[in-house]
Protein backbone atom coordinates (compact mmCIF):
# COMPACT_ATOMS: atom_id res chain seq x y z
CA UNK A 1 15.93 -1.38 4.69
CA UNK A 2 12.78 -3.01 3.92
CA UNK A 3 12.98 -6.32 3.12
CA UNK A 4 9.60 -8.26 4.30
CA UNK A 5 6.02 -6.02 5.03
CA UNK A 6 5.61 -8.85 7.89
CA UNK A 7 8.60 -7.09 9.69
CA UNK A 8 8.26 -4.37 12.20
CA UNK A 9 7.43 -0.94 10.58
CA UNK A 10 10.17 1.65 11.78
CA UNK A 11 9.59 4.15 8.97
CA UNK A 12 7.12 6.01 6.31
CA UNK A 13 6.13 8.34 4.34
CA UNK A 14 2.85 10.00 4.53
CA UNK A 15 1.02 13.34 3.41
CA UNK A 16 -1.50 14.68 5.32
CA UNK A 17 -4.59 15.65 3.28
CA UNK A 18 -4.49 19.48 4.17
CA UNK A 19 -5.78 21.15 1.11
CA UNK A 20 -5.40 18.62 -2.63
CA UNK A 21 -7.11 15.45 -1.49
CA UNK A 22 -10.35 17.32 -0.64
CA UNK A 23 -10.68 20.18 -3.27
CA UNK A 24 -10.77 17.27 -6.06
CA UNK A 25 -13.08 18.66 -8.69
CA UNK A 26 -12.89 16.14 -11.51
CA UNK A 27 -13.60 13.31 -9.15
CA UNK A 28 -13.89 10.40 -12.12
CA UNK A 29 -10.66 11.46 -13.60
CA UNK A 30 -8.80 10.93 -10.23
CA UNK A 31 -11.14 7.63 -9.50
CA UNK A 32 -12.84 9.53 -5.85
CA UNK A 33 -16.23 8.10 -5.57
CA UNK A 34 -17.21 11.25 -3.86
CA UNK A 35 -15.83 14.81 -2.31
CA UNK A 36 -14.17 13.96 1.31
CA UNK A 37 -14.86 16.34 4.45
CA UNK A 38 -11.60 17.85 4.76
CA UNK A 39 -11.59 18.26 8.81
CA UNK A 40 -12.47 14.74 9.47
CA UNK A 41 -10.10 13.63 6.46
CA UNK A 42 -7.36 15.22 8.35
CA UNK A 43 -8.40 14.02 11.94
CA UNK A 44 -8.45 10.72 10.79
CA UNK A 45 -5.24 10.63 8.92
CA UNK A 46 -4.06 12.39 12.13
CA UNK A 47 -4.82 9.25 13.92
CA UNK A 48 -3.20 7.03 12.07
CA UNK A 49 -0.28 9.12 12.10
CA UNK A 50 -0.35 8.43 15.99
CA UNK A 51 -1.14 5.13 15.99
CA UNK A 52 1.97 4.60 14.07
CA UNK A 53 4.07 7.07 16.51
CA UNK A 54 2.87 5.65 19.44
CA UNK A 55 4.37 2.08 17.81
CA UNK A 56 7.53 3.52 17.39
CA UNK A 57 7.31 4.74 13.62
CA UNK A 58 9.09 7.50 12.47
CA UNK A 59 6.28 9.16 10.09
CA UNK A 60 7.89 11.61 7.47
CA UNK A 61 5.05 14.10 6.85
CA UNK A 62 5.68 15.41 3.48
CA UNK A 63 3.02 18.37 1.84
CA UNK A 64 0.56 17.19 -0.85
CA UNK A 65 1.73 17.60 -4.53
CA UNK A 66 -0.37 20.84 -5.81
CA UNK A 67 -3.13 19.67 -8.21
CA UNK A 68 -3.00 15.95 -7.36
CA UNK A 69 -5.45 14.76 -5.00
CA UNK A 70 -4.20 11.02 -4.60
CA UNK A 71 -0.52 12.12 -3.89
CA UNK A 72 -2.38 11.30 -0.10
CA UNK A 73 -1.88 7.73 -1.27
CA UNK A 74 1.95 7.77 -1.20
CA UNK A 75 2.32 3.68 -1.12
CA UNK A 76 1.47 3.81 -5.30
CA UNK A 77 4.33 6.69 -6.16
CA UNK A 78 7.82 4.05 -5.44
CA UNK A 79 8.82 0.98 -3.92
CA UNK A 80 11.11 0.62 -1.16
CA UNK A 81 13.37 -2.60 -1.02
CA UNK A 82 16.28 -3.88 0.73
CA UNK A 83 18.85 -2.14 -2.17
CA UNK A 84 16.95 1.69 -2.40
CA UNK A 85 13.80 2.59 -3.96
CA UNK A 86 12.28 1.70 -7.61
CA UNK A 87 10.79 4.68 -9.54
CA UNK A 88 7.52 3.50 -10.13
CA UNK A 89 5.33 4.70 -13.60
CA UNK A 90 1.55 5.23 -12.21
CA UNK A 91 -1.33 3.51 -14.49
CA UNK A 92 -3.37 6.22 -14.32
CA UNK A 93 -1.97 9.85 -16.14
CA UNK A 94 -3.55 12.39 -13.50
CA UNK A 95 -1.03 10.36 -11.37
CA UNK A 96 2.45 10.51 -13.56
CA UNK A 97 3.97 13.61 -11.85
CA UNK A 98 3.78 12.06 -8.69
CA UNK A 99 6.58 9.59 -9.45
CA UNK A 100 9.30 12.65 -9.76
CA UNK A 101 7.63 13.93 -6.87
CA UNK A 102 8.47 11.18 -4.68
CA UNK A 103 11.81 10.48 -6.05
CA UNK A 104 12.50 13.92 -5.02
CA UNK A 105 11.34 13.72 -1.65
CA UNK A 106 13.47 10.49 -1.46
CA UNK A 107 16.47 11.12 -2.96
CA UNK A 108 16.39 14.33 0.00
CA UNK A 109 16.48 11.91 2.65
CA UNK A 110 19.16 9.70 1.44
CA UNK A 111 17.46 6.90 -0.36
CA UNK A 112 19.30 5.45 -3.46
CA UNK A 113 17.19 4.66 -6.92
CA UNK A 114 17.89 1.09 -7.66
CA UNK A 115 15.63 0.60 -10.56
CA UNK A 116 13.22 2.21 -12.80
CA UNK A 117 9.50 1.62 -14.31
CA UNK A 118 9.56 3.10 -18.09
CA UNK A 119 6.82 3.20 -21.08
CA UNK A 120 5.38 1.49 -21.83
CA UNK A 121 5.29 -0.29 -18.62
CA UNK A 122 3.13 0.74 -14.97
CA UNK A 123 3.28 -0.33 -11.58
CA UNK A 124 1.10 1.66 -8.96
CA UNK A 125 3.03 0.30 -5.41
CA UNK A 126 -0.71 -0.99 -4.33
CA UNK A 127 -0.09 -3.90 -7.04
CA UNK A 128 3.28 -4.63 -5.02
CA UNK A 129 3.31 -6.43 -1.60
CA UNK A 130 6.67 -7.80 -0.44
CA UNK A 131 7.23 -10.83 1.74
CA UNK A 132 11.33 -12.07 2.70
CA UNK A 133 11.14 -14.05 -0.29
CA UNK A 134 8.27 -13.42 -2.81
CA UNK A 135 7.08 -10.19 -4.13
CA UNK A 136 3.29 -10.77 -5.14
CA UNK A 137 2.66 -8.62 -7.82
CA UNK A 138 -1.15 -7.50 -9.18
CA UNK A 139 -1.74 -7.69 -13.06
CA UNK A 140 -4.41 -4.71 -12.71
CA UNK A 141 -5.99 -1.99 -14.20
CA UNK A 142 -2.75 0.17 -13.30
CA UNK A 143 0.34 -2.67 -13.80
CA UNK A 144 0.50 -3.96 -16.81
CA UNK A 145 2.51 -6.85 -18.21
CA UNK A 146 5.83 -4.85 -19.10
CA UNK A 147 5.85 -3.07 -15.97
CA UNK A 148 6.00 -6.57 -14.56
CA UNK A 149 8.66 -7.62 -16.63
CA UNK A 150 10.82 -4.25 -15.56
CA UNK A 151 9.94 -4.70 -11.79
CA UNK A 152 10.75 -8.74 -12.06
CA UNK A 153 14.19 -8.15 -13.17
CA UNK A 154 14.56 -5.93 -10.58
CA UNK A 155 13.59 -7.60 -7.61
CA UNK A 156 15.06 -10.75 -8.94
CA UNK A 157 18.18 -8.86 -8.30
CA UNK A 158 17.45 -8.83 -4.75
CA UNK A 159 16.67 -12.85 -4.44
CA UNK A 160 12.83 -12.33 -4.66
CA UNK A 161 10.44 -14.64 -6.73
CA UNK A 162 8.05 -12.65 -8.57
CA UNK A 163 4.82 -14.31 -8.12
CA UNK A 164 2.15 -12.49 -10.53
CA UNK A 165 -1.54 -12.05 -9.30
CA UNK A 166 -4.02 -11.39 -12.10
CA UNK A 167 -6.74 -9.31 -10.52
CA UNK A 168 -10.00 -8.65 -11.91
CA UNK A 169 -11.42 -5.51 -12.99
CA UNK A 170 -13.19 -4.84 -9.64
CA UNK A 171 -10.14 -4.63 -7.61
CA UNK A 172 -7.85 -1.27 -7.98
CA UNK A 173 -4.77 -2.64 -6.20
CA UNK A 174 -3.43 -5.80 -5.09
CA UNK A 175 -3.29 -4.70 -1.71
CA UNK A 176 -7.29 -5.05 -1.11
CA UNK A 177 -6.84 -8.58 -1.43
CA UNK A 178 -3.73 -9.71 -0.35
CA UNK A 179 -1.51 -8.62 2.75
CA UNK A 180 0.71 -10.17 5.09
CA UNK A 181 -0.31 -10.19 9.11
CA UNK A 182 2.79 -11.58 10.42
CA UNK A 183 5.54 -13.32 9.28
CA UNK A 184 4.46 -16.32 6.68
CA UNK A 185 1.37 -15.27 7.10
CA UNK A 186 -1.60 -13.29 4.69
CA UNK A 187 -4.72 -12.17 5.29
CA UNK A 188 -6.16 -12.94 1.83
CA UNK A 189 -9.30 -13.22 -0.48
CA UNK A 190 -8.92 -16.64 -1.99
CA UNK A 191 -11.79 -15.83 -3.96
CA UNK A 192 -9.29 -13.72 -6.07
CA UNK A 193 -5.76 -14.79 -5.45
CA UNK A 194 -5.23 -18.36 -6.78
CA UNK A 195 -4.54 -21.17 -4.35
CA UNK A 196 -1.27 -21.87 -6.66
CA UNK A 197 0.01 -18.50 -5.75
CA UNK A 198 -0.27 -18.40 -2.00
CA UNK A 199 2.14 -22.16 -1.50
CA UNK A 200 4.05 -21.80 0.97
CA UNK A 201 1.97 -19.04 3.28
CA UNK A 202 -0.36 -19.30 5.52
CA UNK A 203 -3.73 -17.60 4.77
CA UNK A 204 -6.44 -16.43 6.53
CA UNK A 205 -8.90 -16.24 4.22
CA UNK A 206 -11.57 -13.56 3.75
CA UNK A 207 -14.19 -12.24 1.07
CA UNK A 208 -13.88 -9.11 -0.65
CA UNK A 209 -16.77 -7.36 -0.64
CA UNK A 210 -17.34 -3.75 -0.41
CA UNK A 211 -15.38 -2.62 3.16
CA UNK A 212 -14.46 -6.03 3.63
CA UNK A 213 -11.09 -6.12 2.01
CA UNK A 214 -7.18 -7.25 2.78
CA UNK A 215 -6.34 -3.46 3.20
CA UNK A 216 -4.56 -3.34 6.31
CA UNK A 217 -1.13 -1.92 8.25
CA UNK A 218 0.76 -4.32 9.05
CA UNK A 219 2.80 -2.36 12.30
CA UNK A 220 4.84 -5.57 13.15
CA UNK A 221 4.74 -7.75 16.22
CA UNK A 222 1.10 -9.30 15.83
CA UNK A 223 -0.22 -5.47 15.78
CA UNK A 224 -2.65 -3.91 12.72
CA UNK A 225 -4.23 -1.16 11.72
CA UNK A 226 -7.79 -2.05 10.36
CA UNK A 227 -10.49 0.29 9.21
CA UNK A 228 -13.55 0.15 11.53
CA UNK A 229 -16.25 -0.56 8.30
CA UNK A 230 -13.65 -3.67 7.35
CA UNK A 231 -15.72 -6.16 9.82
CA UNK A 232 -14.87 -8.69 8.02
CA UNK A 233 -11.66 -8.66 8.82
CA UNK A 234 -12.06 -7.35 11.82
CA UNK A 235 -13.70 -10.89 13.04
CA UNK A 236 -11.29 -12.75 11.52
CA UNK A 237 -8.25 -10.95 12.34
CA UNK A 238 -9.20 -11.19 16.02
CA UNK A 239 -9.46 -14.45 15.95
CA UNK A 240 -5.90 -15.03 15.27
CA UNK A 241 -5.04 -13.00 18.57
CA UNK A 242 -3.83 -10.31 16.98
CA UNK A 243 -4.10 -6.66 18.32
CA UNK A 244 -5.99 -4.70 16.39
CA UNK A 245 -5.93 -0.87 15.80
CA UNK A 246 -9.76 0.06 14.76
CA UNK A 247 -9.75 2.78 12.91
CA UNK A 248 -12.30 5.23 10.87
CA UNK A 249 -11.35 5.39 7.18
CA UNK A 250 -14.67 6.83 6.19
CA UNK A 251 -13.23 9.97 4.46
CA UNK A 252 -10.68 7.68 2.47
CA UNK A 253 -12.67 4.96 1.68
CA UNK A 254 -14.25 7.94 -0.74
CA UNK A 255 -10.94 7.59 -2.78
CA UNK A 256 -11.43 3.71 -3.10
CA UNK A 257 -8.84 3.45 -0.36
CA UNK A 258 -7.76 1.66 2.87
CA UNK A 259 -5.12 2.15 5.76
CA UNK A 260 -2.49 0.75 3.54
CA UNK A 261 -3.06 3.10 0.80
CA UNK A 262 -1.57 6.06 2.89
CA UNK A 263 1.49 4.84 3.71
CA UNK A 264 4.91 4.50 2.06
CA UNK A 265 6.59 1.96 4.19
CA UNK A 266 10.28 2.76 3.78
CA UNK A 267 12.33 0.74 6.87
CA UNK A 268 11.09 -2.52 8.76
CA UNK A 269 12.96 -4.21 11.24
CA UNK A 270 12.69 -7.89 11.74
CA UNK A 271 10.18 -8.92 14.41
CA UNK A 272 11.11 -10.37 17.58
């Protein structure tokens, strides 16, 4: 059950970057800035794979999907919720096979479909960031205005308010500006996210600015992972007291991606 990202992370879904991620050859197509190093891709997803572990995470390894490099970023491909999962249509077509994909891999492990995403709507799962009550929810590049509709009527199933974030060209996902540290509380870039659509949080407000960015795990308990480039953060996520996991994302960051990016969360448990 997932019900808040605030809560304690007890289970997710990852794919280690053994052989697609880093044999990308039409690098615009799949939006990688540049071809990643495939041993230190794999030693650094390593570590966050331990990280997590070491937390208490169970981490569900699953192999790559052949011929997609960004099926390492396995939070865009579904959304888990309290109810099951929601099929999720990618915004970007190299991407589209990786929603069956994922529905496959979750459907093995027991996890009911409670919803679907269909054309002409999109949601990538970076555009979705759940909190006990809202869902925030980025109008970007990749989720468009029907896909909002779909997913609203979904979640307002489950007793969330939709609260719609229109993001600018500039930012890919939702999640590089806007993610919650603990409980009623988001590290965010108000330079972005509206001051309208953050009442009732608490924010901790930071620019976003190459690394600098809201792209974070959340583990639970007043622990994160943070990628070592995101100083910005870094500073101000210290200064909340909160224990931070520094981590290198340099091979990821070539795929316009943080932490958060390679990680389905699928159960969290509330904190204590």
């Amino acid at each position: 059950m997932l019900r808040s990202e605030a809560d304690r992370l007890t289970r997710v879904i990852v794919s280690t970057p053994v052989q697609e991620y880093t044999k990308a050859e039409n690098l615009k197509a799949h939006n990688i800035l540049e071809p990643a190093d495939k041993e230190t891709a794999v030693r650094q997803h390593d570590l966050i794979k331990e990280t997590m572990r070491l937390f208490g995470v169970q981490v569900i390894d699953v192999p790559e999907l052949e011929g997609h490099p960004n099926s390492v970023f396995t939070r865009d491909t579904a959304l888990c919720t309290p109810d099951g999962y929601v099929y999720l249509r990618p915004g970007i077509s190299t991407r589209e096979k990786e929603a069956d994909w994922m529905a496959a891999v979750l459907e093995d492990i027991g996890e009911p479909c409670v919803g679907r995403i269909m054309a002409p709507g999109s949601v990538d799962g970076g555009d979705v960031v759940l909190t006990s009550d809202v869902a925030f929810v980025g109008l970007s590049q990749r989720t468009n205005e029907e896909g909002i509709r779909q997913l609203t009527q979904i979640l307002g199933d489950m007793a969330y308010e939709v609260r719609t974030v229109p993001l600018p060209t500039t930012i890919l996902h939702l999640d590089k500006v806007l993610m919650p540290v603990r409980p009623g509380q988001l590290l965010v870039s108000q330079n972005v996210v509206s001051q309208k659509s953050l009442d009732g949080f608490e924010s901790i407000d930071i620019e976003c600015s190459g690394p600098s960015m809201s792209n974070i795990i959340c583990l639970g308990d007043g622990e994160i992972i943070v990628g070592a480039s995101n100083e910005g953060a870094i500073l101000k996520l210290e200064g909340e007291g909160l224990k931070l996991h520094v981590l290198s994302m340099s091979e990821f960051s070539k795929g316009d991606a943080g932490p958060n990016c390679l990680i389905m969360p699928l159960e969290r448990k509330a904190s204590r």
